[in-house]
PDB file of N, CA and C in Angstrom:
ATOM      1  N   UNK A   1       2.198  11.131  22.355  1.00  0.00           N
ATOM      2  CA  UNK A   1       1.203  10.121  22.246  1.00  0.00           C
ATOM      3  C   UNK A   1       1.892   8.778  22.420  1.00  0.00           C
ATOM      4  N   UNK A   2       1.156   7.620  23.088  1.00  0.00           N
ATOM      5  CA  UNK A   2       1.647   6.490  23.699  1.00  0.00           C
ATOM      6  C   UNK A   2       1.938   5.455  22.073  1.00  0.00           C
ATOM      7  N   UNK A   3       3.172   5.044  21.508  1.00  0.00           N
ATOM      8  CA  UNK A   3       2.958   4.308  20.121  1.00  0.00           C
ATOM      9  C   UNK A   3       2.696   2.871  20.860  1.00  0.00           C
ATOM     10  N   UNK A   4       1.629   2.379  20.677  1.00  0.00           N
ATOM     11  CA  UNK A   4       0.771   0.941  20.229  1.00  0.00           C
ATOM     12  C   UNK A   4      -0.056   0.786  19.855  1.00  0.00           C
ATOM     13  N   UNK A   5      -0.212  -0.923  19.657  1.00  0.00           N
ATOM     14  CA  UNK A   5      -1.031  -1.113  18.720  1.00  0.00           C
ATOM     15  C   UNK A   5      -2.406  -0.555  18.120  1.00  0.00           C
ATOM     16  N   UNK A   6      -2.583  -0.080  19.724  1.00  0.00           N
ATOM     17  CA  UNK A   6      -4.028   0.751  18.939  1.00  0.00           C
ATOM     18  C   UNK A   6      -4.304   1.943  18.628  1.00  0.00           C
ATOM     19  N   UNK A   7      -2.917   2.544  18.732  1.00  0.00           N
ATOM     20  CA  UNK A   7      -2.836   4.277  18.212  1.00  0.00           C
ATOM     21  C   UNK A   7      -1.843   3.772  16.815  1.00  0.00           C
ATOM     22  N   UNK A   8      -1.293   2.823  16.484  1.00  0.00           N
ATOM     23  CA  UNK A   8      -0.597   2.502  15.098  1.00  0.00           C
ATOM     24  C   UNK A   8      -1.674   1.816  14.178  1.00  0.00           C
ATOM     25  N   UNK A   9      -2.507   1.305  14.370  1.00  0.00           N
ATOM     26  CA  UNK A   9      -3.191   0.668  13.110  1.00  0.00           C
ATOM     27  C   UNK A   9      -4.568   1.578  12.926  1.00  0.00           C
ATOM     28  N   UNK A  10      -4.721   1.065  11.608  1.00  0.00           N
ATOM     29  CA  UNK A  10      -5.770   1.525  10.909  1.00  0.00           C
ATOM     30  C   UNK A  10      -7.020   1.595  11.897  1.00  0.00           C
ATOM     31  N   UNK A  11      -7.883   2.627  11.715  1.00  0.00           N
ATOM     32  CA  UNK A  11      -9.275   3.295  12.686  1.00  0.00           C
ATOM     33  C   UNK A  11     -10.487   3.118  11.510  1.00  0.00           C
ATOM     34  N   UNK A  12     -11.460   2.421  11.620  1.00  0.00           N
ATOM     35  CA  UNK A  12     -12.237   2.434  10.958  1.00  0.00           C
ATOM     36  C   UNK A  12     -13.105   4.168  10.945  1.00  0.00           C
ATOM     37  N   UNK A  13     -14.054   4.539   9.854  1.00  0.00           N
ATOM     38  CA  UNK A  13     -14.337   5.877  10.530  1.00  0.00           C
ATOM     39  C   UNK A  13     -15.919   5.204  10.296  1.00  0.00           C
ATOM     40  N   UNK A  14     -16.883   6.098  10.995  1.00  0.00           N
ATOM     41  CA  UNK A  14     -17.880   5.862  11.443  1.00  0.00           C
ATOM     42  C   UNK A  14     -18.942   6.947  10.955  1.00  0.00           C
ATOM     43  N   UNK A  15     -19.875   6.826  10.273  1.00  0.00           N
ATOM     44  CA  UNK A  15     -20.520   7.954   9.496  1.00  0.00           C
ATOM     45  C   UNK A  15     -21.765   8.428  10.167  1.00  0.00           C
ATOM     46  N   UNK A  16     -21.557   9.732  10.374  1.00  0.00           N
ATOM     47  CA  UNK A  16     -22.618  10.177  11.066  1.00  0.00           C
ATOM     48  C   UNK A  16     -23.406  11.469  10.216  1.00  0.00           C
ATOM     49  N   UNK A  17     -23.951  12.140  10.980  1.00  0.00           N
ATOM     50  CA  UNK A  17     -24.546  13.873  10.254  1.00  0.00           C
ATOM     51  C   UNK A  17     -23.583  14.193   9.216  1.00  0.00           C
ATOM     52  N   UNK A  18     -22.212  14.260   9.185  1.00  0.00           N
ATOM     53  CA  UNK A  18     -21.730  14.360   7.807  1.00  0.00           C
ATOM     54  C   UNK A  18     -20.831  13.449   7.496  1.00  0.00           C
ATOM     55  N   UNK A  19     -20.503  13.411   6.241  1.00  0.00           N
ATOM     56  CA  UNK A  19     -19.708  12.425   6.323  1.00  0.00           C
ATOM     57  C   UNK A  19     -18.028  12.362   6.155  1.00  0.00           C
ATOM     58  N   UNK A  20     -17.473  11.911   6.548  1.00  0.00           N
ATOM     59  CA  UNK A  20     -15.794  11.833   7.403  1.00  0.00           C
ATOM     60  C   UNK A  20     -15.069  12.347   6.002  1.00  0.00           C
ATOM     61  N   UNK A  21     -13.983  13.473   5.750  1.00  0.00           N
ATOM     62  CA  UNK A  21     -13.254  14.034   5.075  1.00  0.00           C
ATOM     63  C   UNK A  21     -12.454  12.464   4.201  1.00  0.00           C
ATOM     64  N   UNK A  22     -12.436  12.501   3.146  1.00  0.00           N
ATOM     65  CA  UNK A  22     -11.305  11.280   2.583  1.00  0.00           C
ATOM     66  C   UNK A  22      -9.966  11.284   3.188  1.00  0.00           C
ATOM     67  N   UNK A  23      -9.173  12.442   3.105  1.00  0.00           N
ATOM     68  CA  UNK A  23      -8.297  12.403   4.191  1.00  0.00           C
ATOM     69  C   UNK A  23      -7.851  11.591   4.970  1.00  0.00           C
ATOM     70  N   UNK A  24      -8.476  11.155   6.118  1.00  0.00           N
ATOM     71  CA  UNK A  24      -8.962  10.170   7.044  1.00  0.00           C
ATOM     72  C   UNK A  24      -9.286   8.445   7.300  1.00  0.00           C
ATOM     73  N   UNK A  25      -9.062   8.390   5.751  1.00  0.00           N
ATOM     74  CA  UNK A  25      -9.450   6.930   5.344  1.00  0.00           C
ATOM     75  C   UNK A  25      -8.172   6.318   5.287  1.00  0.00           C
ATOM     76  N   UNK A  26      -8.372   4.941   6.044  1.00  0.00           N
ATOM     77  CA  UNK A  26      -6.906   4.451   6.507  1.00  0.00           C
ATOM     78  C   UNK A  26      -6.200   4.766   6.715  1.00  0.00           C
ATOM     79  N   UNK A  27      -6.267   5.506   7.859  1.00  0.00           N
ATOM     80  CA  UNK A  27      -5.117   6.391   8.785  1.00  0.00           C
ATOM     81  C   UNK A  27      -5.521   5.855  10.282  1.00  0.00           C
ATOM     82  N   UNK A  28      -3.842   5.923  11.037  1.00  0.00           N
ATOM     83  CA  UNK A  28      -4.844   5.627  12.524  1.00  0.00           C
ATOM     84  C   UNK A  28      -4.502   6.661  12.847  1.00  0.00           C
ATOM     85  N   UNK A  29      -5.061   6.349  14.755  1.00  0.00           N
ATOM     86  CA  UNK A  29      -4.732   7.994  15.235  1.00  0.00           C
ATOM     87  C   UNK A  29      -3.628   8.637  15.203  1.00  0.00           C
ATOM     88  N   UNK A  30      -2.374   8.381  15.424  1.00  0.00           N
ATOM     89  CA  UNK A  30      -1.221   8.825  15.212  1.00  0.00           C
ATOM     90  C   UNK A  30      -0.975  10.010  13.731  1.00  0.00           C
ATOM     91  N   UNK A  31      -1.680   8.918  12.650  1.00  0.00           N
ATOM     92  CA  UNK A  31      -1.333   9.461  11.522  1.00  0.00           C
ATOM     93  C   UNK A  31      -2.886  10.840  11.482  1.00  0.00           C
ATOM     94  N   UNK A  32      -3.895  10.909  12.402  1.00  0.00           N
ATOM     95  CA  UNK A  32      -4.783  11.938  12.510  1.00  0.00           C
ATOM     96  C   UNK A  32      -4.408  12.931  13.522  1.00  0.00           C
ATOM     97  N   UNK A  33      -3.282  12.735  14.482  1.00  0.00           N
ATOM     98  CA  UNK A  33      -2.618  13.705  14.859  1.00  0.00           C
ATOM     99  C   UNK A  33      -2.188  14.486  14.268  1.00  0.00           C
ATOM    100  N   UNK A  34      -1.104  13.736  13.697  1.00  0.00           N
ATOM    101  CA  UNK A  34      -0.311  14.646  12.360  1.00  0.00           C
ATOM    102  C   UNK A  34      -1.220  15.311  11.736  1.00  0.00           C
ATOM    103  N   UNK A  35      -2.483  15.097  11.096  1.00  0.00           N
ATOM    104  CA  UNK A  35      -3.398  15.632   9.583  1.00  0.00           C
ATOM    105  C   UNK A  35      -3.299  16.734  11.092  1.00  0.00           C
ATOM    106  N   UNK A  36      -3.835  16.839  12.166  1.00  0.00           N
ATOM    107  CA  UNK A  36      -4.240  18.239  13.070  1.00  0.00           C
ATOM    108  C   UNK A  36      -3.671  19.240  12.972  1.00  0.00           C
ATOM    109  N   UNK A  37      -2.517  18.469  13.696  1.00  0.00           N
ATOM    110  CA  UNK A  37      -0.884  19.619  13.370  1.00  0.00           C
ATOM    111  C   UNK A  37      -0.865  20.095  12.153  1.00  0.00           C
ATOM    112  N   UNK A  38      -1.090  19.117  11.265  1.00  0.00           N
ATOM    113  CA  UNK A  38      -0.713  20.350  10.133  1.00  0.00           C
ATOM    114  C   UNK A  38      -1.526  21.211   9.782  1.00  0.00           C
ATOM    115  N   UNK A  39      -3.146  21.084   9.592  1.00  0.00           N
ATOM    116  CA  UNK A  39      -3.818  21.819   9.404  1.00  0.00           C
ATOM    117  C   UNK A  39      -3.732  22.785  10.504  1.00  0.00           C
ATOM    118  N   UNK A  40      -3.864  23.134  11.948  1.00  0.00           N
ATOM    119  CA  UNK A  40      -3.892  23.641  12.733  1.00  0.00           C
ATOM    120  C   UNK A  40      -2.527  24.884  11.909  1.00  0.00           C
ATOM    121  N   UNK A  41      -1.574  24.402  12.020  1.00  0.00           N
ATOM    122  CA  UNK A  41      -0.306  24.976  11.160  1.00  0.00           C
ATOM    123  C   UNK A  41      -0.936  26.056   9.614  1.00  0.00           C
ATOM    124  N   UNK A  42      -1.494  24.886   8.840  1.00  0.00           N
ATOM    125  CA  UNK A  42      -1.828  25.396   7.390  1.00  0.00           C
ATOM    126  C   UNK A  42      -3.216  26.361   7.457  1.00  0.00           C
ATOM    127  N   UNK A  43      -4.029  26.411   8.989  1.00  0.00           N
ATOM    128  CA  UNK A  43      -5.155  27.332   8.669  1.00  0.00           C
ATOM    129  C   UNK A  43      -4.160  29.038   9.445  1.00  0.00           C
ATOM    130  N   UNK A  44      -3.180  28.894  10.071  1.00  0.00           N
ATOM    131  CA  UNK A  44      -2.607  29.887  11.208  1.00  0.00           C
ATOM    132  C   UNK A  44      -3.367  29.784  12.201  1.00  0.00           C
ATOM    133  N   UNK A  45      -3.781  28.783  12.540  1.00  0.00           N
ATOM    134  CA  UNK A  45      -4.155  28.989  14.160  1.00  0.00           C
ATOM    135  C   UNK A  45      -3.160  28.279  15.268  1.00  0.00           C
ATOM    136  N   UNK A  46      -1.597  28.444  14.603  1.00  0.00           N
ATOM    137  CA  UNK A  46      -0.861  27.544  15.517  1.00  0.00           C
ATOM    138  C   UNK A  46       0.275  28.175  14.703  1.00  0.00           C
ATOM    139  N   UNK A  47       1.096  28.956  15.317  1.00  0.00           N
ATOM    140  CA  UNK A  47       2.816  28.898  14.508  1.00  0.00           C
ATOM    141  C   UNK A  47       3.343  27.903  14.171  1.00  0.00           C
ATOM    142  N   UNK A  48       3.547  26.507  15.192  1.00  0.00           N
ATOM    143  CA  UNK A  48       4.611  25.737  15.066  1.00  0.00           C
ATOM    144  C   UNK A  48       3.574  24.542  15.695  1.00  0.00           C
ATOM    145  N   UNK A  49       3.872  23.107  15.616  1.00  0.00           N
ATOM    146  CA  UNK A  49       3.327  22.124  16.167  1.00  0.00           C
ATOM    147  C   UNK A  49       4.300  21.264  16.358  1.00  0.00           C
ATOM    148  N   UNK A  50       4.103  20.134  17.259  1.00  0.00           N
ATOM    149  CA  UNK A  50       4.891  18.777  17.067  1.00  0.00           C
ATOM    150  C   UNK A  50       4.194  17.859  17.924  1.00  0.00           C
ATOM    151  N   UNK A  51       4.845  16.504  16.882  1.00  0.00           N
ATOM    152  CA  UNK A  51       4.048  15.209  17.361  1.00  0.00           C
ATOM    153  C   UNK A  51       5.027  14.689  17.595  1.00  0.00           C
ATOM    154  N   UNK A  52       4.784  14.079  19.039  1.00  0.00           N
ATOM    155  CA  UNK A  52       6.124  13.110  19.584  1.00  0.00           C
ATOM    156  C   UNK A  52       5.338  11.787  19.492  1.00  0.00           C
ATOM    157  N   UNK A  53       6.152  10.405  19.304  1.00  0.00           N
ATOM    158  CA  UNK A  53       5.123   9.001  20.452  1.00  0.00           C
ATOM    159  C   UNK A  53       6.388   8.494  20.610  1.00  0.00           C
ATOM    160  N   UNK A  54       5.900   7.840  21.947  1.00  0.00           N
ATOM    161  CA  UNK A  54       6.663   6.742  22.402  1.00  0.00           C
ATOM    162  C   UNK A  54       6.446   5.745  23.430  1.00  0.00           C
ATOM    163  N   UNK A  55       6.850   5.017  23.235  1.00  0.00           N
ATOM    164  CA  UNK A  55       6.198   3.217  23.917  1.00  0.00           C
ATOM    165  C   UNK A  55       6.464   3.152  25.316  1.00  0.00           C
ATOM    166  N   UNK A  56       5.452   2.455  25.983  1.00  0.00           N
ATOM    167  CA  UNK A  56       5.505   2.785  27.418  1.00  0.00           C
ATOM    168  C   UNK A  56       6.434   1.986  27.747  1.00  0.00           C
ATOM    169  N   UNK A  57       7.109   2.883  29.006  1.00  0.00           N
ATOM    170  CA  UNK A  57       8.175   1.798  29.381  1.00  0.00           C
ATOM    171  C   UNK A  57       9.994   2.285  28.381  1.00  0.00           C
ATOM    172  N   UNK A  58       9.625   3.243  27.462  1.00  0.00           N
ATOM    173  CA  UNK A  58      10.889   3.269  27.360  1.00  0.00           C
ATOM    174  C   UNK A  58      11.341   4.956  27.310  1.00  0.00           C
ATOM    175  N   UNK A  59      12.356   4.370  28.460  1.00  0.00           N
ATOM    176  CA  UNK A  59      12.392   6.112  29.283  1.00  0.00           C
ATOM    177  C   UNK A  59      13.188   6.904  28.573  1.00  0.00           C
ATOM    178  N   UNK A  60      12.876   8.216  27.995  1.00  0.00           N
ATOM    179  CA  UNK A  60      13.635   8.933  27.104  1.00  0.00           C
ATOM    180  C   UNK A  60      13.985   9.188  25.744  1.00  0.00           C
ATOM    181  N   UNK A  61      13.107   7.942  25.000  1.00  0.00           N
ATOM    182  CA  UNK A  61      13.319   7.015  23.405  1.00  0.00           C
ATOM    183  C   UNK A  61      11.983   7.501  23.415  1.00  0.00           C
ATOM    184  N   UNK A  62      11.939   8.382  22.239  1.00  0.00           N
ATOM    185  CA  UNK A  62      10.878   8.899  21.618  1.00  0.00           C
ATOM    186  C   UNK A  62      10.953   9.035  19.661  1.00  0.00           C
ATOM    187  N   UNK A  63       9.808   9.330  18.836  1.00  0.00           N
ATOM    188  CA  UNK A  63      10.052   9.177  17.737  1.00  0.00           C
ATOM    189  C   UNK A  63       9.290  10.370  17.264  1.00  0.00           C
ATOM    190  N   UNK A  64       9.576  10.913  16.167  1.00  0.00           N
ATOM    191  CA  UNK A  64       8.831  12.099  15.265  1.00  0.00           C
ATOM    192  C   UNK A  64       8.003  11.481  14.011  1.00  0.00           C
ATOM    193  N   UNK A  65       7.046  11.046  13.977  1.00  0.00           N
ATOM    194  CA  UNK A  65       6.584  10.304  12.812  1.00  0.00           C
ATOM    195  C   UNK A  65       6.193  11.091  11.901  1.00  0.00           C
ATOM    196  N   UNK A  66       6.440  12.124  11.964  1.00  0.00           N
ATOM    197  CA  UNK A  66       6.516  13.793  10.384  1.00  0.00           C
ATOM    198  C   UNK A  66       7.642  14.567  10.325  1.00  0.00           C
ATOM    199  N   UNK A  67       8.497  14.306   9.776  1.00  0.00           N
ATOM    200  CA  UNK A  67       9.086  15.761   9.888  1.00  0.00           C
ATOM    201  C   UNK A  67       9.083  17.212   9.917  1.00  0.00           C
ATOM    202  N   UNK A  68       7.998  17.381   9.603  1.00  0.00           N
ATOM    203  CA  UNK A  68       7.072  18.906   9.419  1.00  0.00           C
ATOM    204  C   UNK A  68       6.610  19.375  11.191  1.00  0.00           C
ATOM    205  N   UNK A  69       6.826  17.866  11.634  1.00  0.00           N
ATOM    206  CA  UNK A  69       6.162  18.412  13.182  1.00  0.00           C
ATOM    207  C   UNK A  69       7.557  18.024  13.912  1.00  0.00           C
ATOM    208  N   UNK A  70       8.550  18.437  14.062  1.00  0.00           N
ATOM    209  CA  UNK A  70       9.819  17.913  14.960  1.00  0.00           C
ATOM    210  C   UNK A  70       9.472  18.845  16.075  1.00  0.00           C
ATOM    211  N   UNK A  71       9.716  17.903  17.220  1.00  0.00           N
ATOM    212  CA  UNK A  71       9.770  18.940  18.667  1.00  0.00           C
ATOM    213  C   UNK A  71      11.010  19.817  17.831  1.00  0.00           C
ATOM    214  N   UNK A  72      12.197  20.009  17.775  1.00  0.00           N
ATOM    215  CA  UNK A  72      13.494  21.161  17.717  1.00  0.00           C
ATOM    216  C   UNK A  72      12.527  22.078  16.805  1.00  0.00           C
ATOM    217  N   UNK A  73      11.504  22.413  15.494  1.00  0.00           N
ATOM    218  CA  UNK A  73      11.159  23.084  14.830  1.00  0.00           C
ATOM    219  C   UNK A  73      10.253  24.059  15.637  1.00  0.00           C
ATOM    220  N   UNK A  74       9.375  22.952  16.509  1.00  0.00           N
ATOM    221  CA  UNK A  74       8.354  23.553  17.611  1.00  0.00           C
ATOM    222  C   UNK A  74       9.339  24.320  19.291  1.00  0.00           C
ATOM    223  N   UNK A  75       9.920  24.073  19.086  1.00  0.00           N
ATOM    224  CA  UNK A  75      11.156  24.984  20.473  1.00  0.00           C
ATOM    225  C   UNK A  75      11.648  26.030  19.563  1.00  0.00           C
ATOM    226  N   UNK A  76      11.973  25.817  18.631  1.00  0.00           N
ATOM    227  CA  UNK A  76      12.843  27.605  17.956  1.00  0.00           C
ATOM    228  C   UNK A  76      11.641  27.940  17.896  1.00  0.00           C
ATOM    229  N   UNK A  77      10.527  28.029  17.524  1.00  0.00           N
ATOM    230  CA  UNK A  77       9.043  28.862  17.008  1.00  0.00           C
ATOM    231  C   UNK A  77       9.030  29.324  18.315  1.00  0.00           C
ATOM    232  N   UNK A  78       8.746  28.311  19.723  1.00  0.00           N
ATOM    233  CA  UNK A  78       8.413  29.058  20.677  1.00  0.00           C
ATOM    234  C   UNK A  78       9.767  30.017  21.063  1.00  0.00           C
ATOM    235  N   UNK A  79      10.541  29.794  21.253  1.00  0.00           N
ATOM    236  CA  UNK A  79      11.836  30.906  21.773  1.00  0.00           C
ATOM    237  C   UNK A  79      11.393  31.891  21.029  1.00  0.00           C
ATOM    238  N   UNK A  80      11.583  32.050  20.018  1.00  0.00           N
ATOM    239  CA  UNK A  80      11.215  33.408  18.829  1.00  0.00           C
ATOM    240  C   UNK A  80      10.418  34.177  19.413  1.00  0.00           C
ATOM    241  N   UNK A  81       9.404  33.355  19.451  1.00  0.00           N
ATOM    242  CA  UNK A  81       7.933  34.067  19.911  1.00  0.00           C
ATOM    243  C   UNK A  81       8.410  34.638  21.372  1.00  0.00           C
ATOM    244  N   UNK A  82       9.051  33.733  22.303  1.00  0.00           N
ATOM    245  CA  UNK A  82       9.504  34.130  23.766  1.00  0.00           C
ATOM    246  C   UNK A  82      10.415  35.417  23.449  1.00  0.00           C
ATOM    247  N   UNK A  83      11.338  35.626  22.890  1.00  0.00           N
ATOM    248  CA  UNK A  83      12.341  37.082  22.380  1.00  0.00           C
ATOM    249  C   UNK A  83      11.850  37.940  22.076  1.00  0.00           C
ATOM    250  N   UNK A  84      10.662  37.477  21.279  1.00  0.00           N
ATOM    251  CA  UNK A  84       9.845  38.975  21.220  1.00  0.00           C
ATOM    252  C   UNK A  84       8.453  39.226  21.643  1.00  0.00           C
ATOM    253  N   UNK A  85       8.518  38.732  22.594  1.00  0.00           N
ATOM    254  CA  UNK A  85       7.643  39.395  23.596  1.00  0.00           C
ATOM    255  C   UNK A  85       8.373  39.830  25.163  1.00  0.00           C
ATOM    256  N   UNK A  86       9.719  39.606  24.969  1.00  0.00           N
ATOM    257  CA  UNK A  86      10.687  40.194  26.429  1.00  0.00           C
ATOM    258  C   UNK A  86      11.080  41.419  25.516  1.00  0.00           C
TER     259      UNK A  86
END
Protein backbone atom coordinates (compact mmCIF):
# COMPACT_ATOMS: atom_id res chain seq x y z
CA UNK A 1 0.00 0.00 0.00
CA UNK A 2 1.20 3.55 -1.19
CA UNK A 3 2.23 5.43 2.65
CA UNK A 4 0.60 9.09 2.36
CA UNK A 5 -1.09 11.36 3.66
CA UNK A 6 -4.26 9.98 2.89
CA UNK A 7 -3.73 6.30 3.63
CA UNK A 8 -1.79 7.64 7.13
CA UNK A 9 -4.37 9.80 8.78
CA UNK A 10 -7.37 9.29 10.51
CA UNK A 11 -10.76 8.12 8.12
CA UNK A 12 -13.81 9.39 9.40
CA UNK A 13 -16.43 6.30 9.34
CA UNK A 14 -19.74 6.87 7.88
CA UNK A 15 -22.94 5.16 9.29
CA UNK A 16 -25.06 3.33 7.31
CA UNK A 17 -27.61 -0.05 7.64
CA UNK A 18 -25.33 -1.02 10.47
CA UNK A 19 -23.31 0.55 12.34
CA UNK A 20 -19.23 0.56 11.91
CA UNK A 21 -17.45 -2.06 14.50
CA UNK A 22 -15.55 0.31 17.39
CA UNK A 23 -12.52 -1.22 16.22
CA UNK A 24 -12.38 1.15 13.41
CA UNK A 25 -12.65 4.39 15.16
CA UNK A 26 -9.62 6.47 14.53
CA UNK A 27 -7.79 4.34 12.47
CA UNK A 28 -6.81 5.14 8.86
CA UNK A 29 -6.61 2.85 6.09
CA UNK A 30 -3.31 1.49 6.62
CA UNK A 31 -4.11 0.79 10.22
CA UNK A 32 -7.68 -1.11 8.59
CA UNK A 33 -5.45 -3.13 6.52
CA UNK A 34 -3.74 -4.47 9.30
CA UNK A 35 -7.34 -5.04 11.51
CA UNK A 36 -7.99 -7.40 7.82
CA UNK A 37 -4.87 -9.27 7.98
CA UNK A 38 -5.33 -10.09 11.17
CA UNK A 39 -8.69 -11.09 11.33
CA UNK A 40 -8.50 -12.80 7.95
CA UNK A 41 -5.45 -14.70 10.00
CA UNK A 42 -7.60 -14.97 13.46
CA UNK A 43 -10.93 -16.35 11.59
CA UNK A 44 -8.41 -19.20 9.36
CA UNK A 45 -9.31 -18.01 6.25
CA UNK A 46 -5.66 -17.05 5.49
CA UNK A 47 -2.44 -18.98 7.00
CA UNK A 48 -0.13 -16.12 6.87
CA UNK A 49 -0.67 -12.33 5.76
CA UNK A 50 1.49 -9.24 5.27
CA UNK A 51 1.24 -5.58 5.02
CA UNK A 52 3.93 -3.77 3.25
CA UNK A 53 3.70 0.47 2.43
CA UNK A 54 5.85 2.51 0.86
CA UNK A 55 6.16 6.10 -0.54
CA UNK A 56 6.11 6.71 -4.08
CA UNK A 57 9.18 7.32 -5.56
CA UNK A 58 11.29 5.41 -3.21
CA UNK A 59 12.64 2.41 -5.01
CA UNK A 60 13.09 -0.61 -2.80
CA UNK A 61 12.47 1.24 0.89
CA UNK A 62 9.52 -0.29 2.19
CA UNK A 63 8.05 -0.53 5.87
CA UNK A 64 6.03 -3.28 7.98
CA UNK A 65 3.70 -1.22 10.14
CA UNK A 66 2.73 -4.72 12.36
CA UNK A 67 4.87 -7.07 13.15
CA UNK A 68 2.36 -9.88 13.15
CA UNK A 69 2.16 -9.16 9.32
CA UNK A 70 6.08 -9.18 8.16
CA UNK A 71 6.48 -10.11 4.45
CA UNK A 72 9.64 -12.89 5.86
CA UNK A 73 6.61 -14.50 8.25
CA UNK A 74 4.25 -14.47 5.05
CA UNK A 75 7.24 -16.25 2.60
CA UNK A 76 8.09 -19.15 5.22
CA UNK A 77 4.05 -19.84 5.50
CA UNK A 78 3.99 -19.85 1.77
CA UNK A 79 7.24 -22.17 1.14
CA UNK A 80 5.79 -24.62 3.83
CA UNK A 81 2.67 -24.74 2.22
CA UNK A 82 4.81 -24.95 -1.34
CA UNK A 83 6.92 -28.34 0.33
CA UNK A 84 4.02 -29.85 0.99
CA UNK A 85 2.19 -29.88 -1.72
CA UNK A 86 5.50 -31.06 -4.07
Amino acid sequence: MEEAPRSTSTVGLKKGTFPPLPVFNGTSNIDRYGILCQRLMLERNYNATALIVSARGKRGRYAEPSHQLQFGAFLKSLFGHLIGVA
